[in-house]
PDB file of N, CA and C in Angstrom:
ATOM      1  N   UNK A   1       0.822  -1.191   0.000  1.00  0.00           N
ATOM      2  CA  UNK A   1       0.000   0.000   0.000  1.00  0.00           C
ATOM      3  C   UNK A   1       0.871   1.261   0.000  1.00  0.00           C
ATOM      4  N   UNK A   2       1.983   1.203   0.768  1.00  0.00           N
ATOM      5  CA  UNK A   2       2.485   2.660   0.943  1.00  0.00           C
ATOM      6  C   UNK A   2       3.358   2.823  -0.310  1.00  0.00           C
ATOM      7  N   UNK A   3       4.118   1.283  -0.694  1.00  0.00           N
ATOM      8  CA  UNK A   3       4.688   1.405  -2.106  1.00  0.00           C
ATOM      9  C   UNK A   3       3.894   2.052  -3.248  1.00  0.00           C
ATOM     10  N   UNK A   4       2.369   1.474  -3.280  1.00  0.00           N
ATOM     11  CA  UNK A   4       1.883   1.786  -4.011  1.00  0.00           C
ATOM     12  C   UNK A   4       1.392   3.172  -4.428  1.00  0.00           C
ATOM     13  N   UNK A   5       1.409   4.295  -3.114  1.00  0.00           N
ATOM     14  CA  UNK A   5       1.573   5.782  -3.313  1.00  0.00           C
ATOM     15  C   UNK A   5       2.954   6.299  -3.515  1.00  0.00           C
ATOM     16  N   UNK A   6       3.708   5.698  -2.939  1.00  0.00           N
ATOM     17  CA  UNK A   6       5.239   6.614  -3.651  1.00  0.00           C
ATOM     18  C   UNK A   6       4.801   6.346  -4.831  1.00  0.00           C
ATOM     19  N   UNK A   7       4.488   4.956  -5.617  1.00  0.00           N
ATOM     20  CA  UNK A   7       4.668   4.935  -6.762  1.00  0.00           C
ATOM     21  C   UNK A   7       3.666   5.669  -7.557  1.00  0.00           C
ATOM     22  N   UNK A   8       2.653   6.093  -6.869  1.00  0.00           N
ATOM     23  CA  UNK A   8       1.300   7.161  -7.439  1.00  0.00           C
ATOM     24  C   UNK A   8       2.221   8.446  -7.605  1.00  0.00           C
ATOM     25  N   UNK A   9       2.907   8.859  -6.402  1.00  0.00           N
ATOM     26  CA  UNK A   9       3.506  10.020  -6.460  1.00  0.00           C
ATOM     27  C   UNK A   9       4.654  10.675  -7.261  1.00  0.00           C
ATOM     28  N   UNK A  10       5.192   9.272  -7.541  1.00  0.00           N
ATOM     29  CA  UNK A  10       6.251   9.582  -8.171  1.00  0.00           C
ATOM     30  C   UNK A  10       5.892   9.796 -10.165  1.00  0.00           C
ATOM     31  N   UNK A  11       4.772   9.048 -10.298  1.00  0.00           N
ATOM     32  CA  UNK A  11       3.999   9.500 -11.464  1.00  0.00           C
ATOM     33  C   UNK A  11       3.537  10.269 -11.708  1.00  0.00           C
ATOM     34  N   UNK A  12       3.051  11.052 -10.400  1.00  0.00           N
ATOM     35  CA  UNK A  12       2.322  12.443 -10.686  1.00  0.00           C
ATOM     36  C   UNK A  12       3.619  13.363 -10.784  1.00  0.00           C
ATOM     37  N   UNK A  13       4.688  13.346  -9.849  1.00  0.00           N
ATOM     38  CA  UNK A  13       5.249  14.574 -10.439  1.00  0.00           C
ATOM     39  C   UNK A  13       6.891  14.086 -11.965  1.00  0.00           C
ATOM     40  N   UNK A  14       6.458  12.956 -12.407  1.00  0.00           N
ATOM     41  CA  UNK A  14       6.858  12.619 -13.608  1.00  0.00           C
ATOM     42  C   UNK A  14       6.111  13.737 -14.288  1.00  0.00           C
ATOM     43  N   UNK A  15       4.873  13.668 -14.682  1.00  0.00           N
ATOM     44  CA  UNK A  15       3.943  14.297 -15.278  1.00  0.00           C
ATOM     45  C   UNK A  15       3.634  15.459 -15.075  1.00  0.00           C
ATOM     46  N   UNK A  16       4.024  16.178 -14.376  1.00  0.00           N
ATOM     47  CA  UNK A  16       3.944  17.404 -13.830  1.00  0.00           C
ATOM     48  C   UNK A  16       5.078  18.496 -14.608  1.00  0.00           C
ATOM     49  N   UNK A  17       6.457  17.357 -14.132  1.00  0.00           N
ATOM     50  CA  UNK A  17       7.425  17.470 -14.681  1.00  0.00           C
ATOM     51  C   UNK A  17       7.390  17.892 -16.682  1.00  0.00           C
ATOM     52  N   UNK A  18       6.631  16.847 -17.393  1.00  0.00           N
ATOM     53  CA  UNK A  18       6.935  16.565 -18.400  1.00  0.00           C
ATOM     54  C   UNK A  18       5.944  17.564 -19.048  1.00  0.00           C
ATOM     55  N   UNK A  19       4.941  17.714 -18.318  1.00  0.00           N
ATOM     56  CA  UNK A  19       3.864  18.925 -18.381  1.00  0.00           C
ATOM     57  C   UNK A  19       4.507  20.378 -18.394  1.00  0.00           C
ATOM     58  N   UNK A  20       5.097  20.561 -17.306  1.00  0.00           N
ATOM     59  CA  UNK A  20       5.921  22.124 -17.763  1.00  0.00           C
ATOM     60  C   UNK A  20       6.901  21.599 -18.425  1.00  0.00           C
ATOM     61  N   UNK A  21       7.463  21.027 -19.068  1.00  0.00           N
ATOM     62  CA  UNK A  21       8.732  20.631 -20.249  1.00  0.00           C
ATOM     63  C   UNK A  21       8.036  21.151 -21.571  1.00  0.00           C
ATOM     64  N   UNK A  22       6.546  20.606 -21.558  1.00  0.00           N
ATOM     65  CA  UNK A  22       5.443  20.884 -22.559  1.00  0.00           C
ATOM     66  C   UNK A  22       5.121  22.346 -22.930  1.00  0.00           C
ATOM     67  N   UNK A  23       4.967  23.021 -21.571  1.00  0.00           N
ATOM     68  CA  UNK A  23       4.927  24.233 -21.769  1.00  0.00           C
ATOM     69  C   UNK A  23       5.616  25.447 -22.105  1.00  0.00           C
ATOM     70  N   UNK A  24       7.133  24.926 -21.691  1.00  0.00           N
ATOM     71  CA  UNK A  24       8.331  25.876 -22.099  1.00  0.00           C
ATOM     72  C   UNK A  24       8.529  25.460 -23.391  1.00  0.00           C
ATOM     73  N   UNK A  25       8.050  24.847 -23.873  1.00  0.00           N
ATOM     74  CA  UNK A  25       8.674  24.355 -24.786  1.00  0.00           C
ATOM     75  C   UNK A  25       7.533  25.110 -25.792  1.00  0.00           C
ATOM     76  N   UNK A  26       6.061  24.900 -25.631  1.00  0.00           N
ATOM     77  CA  UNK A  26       4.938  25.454 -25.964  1.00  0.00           C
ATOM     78  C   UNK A  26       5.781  27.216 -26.453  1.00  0.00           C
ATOM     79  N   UNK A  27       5.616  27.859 -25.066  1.00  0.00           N
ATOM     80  CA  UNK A  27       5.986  29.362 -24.788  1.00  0.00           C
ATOM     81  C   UNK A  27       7.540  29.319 -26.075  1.00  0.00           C
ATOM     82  N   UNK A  28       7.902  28.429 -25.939  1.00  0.00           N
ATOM     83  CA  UNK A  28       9.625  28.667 -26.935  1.00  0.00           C
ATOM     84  C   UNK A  28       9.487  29.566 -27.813  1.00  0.00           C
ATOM     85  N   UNK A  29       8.132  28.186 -28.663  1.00  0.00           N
ATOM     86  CA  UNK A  29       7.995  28.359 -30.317  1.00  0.00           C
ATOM     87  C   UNK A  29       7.038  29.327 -30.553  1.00  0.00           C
ATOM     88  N   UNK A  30       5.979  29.708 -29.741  1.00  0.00           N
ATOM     89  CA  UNK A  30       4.960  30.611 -30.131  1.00  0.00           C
ATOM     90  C   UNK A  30       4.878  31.958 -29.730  1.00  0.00           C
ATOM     91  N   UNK A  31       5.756  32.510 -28.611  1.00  0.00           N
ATOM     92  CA  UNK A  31       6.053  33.533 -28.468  1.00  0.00           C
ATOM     93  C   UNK A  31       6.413  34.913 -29.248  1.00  0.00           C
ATOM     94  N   UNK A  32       7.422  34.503 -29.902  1.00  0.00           N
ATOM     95  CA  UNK A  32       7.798  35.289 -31.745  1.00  0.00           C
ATOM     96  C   UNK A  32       6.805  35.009 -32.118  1.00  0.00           C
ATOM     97  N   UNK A  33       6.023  34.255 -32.675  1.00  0.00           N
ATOM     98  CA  UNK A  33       5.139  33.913 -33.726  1.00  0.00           C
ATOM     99  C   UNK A  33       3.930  35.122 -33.539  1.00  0.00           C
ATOM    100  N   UNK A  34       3.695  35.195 -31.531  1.00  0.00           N
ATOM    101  CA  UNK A  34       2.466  35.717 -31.070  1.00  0.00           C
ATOM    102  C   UNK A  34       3.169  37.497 -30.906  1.00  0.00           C
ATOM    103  N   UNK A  35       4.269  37.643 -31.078  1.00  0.00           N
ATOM    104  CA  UNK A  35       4.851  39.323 -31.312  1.00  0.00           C
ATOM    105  C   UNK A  35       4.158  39.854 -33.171  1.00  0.00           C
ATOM    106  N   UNK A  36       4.664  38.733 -34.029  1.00  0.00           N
ATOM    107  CA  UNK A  36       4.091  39.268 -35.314  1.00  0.00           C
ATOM    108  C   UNK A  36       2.658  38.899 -35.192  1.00  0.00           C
ATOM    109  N   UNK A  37       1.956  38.244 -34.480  1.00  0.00           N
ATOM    110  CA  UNK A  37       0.302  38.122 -34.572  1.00  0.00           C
ATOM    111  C   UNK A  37       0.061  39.914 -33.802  1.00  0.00           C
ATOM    112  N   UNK A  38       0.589  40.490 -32.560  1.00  0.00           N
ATOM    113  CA  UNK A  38       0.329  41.547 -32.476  1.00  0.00           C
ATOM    114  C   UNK A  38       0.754  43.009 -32.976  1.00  0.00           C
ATOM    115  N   UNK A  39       1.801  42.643 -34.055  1.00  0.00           N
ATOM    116  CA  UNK A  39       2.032  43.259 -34.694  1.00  0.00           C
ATOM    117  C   UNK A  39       1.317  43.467 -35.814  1.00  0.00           C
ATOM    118  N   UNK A  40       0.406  42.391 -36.730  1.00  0.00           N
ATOM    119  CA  UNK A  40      -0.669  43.101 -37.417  1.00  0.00           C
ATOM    120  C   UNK A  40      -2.053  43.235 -36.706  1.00  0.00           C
ATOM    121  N   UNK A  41      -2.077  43.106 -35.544  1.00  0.00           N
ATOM    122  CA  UNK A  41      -3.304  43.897 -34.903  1.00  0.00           C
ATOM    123  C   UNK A  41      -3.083  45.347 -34.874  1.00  0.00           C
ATOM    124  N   UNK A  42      -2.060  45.507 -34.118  1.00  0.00           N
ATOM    125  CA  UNK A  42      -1.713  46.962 -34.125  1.00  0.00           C
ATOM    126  C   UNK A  42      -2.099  47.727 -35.376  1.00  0.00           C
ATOM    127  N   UNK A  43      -1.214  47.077 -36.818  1.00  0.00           N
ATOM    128  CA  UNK A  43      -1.507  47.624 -38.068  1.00  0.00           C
ATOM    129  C   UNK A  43      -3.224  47.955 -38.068  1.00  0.00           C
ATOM    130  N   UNK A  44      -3.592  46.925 -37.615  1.00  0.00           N
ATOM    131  CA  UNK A  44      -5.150  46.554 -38.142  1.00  0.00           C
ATOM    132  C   UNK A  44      -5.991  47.810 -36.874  1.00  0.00           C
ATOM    133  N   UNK A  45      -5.803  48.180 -36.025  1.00  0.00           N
ATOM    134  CA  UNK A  45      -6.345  48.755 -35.059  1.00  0.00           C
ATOM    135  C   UNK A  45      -5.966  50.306 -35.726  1.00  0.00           C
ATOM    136  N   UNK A  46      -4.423  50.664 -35.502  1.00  0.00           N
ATOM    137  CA  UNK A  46      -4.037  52.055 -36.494  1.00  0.00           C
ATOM    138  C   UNK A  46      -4.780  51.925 -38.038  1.00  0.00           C
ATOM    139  N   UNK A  47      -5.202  51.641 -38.765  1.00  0.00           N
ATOM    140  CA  UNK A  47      -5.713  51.867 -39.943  1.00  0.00           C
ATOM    141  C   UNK A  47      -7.336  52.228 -39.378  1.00  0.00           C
ATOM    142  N   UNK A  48      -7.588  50.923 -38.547  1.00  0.00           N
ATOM    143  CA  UNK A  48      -9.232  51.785 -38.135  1.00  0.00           C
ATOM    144  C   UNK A  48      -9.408  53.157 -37.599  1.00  0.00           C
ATOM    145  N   UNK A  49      -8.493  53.395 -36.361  1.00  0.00           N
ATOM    146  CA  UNK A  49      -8.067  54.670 -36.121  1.00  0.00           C
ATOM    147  C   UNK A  49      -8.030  56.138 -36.974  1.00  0.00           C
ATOM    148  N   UNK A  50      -7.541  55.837 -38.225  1.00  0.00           N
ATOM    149  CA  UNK A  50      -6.897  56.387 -39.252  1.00  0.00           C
ATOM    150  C   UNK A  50      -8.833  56.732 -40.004  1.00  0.00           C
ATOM    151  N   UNK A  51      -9.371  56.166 -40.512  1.00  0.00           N
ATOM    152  CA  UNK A  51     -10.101  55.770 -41.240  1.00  0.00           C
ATOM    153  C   UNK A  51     -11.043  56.545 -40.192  1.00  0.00           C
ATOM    154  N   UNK A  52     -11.433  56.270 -39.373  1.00  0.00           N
ATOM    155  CA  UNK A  52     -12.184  57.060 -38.287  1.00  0.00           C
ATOM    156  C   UNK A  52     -11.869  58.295 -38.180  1.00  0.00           C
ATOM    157  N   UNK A  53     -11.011  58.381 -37.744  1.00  0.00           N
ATOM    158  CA  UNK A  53     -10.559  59.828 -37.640  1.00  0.00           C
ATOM    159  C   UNK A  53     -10.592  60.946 -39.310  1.00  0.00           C
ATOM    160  N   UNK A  54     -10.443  60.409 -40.541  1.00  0.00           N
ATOM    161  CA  UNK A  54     -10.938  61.073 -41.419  1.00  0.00           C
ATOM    162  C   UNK A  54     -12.536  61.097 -41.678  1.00  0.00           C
ATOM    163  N   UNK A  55     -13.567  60.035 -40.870  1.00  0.00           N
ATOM    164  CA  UNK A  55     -14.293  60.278 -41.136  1.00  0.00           C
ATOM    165  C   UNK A  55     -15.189  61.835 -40.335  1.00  0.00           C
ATOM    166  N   UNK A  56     -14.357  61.493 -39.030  1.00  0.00           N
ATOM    167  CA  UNK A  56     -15.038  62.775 -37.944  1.00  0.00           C
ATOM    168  C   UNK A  56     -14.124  64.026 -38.044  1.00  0.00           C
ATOM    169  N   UNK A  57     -13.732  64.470 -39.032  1.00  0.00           N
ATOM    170  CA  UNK A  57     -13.188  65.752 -39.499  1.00  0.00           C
ATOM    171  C   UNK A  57     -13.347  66.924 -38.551  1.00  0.00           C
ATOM    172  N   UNK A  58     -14.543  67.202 -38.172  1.00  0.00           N
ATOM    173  CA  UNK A  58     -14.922  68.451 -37.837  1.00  0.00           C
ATOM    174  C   UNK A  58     -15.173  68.028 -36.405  1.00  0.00           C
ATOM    175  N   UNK A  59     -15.276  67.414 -35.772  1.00  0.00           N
ATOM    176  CA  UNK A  59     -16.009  67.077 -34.465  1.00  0.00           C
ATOM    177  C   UNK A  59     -14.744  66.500 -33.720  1.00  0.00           C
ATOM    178  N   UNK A  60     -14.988  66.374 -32.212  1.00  0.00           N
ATOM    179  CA  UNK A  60     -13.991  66.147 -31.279  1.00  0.00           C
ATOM    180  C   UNK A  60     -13.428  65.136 -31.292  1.00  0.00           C
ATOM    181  N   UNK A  61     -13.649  64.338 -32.319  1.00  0.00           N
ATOM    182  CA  UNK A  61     -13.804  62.815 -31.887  1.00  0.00           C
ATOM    183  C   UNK A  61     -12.358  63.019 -32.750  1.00  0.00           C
ATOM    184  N   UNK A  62     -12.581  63.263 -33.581  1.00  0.00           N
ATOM    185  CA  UNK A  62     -10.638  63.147 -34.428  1.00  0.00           C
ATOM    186  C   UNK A  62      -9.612  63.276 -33.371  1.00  0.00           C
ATOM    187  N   UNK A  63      -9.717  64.656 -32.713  1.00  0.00           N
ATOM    188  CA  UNK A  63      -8.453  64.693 -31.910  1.00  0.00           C
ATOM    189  C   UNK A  63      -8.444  63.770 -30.990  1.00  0.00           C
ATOM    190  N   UNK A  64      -9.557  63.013 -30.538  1.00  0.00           N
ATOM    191  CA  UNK A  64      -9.622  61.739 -29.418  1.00  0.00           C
ATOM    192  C   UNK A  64      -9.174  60.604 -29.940  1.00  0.00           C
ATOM    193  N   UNK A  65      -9.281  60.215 -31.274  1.00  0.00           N
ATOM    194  CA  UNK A  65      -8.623  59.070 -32.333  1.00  0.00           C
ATOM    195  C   UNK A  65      -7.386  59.896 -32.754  1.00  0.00           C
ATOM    196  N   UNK A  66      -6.844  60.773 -32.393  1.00  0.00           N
ATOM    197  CA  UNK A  66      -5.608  61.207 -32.953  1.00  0.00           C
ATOM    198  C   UNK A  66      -4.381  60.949 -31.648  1.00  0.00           C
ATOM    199  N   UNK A  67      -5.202  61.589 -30.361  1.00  0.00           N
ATOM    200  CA  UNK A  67      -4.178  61.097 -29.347  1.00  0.00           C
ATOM    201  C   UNK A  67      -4.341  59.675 -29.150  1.00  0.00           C
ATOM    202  N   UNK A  68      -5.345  58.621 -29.016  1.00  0.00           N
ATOM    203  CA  UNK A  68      -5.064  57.427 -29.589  1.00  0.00           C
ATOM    204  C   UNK A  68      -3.933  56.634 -30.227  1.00  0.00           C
ATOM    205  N   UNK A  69      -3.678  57.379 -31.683  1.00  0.00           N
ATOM    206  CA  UNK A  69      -2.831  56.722 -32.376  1.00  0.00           C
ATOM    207  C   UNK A  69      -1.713  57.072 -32.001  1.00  0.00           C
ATOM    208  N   UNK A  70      -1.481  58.504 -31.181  1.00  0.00           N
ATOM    209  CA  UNK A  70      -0.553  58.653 -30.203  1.00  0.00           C
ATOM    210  C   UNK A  70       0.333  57.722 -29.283  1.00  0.00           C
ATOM    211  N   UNK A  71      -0.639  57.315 -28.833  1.00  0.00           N
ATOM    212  CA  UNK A  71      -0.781  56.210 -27.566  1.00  0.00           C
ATOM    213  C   UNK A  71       0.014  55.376 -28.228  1.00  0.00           C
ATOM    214  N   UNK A  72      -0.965  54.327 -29.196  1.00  0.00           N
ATOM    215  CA  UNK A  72      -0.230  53.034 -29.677  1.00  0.00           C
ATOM    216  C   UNK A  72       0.956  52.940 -30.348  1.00  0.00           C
ATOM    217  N   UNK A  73       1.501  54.254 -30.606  1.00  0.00           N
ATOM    218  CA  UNK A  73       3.065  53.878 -31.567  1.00  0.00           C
ATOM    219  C   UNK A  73       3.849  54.835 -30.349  1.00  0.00           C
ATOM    220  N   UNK A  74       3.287  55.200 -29.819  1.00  0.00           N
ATOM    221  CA  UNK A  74       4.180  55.558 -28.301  1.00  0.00           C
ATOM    222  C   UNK A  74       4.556  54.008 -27.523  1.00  0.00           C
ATOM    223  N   UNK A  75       3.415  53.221 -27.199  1.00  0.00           N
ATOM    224  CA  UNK A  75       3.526  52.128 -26.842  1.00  0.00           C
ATOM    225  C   UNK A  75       4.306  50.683 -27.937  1.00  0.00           C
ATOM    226  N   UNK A  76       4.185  50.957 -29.186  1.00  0.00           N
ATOM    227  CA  UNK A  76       4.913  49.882 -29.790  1.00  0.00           C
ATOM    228  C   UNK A  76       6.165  50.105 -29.871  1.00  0.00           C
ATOM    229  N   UNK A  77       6.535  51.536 -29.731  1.00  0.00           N
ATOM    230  CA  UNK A  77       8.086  52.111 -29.978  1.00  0.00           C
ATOM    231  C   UNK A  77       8.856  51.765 -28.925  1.00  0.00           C
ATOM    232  N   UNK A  78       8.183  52.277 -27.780  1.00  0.00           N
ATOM    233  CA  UNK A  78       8.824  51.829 -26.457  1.00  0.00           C
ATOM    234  C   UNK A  78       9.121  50.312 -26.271  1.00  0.00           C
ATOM    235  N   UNK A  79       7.791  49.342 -26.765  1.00  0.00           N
ATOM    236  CA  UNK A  79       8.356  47.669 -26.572  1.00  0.00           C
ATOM    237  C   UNK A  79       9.189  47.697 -27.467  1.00  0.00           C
ATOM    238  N   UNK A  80       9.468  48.004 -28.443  1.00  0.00           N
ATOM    239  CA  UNK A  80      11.217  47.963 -29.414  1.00  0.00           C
ATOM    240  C   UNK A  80      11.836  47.788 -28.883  1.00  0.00           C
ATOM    241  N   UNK A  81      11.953  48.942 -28.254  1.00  0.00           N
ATOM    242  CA  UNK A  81      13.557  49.647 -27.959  1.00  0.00           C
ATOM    243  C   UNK A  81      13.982  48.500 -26.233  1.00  0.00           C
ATOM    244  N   UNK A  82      12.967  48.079 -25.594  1.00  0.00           N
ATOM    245  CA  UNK A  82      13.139  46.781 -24.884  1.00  0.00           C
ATOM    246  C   UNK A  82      13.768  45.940 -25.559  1.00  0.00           C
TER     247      UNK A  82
END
């Protein structure tokens, strides 16, 4: 009986083990992959921005989509230079 839980235990943290091996390993390969996935969001978010903001010309809302686009290439410039 008591053999038989070391030997439970020692399977669980086999697997535990081989489980975060899984995951660093996961995080390795998809990390870069998930920088250029938010790198055309960004694109894709600044063009809506863009597109908005020519549509509200005259009204407040441009300069509110203008410091916006402010924001996000303030914020992508800065993760660069990290």
């Amino acid at each position: 009986m008591i053999e038989e839980q070391k030997k439970n235990k020692i399977e669980m943290v086999q697997s535990i083990f081989l489980g975060l091996l899984g995951l660093g390993l996961i995080i390795k390969i998809f990390i870069p992959v998930f920088e250029y996935v938010m790198d055309i969001a960004a694109v894709g978010l600044v063009t809506t921005l863009l597109y908005k903001a020519t549509l509200e010309k005259h009204t407040g809302k441009a300069f509110l989509y203008s410091l916006l686009l402010l924001l996000i290439f303030i914020l992508i410039f800065t993760q660069r230079m990290n």
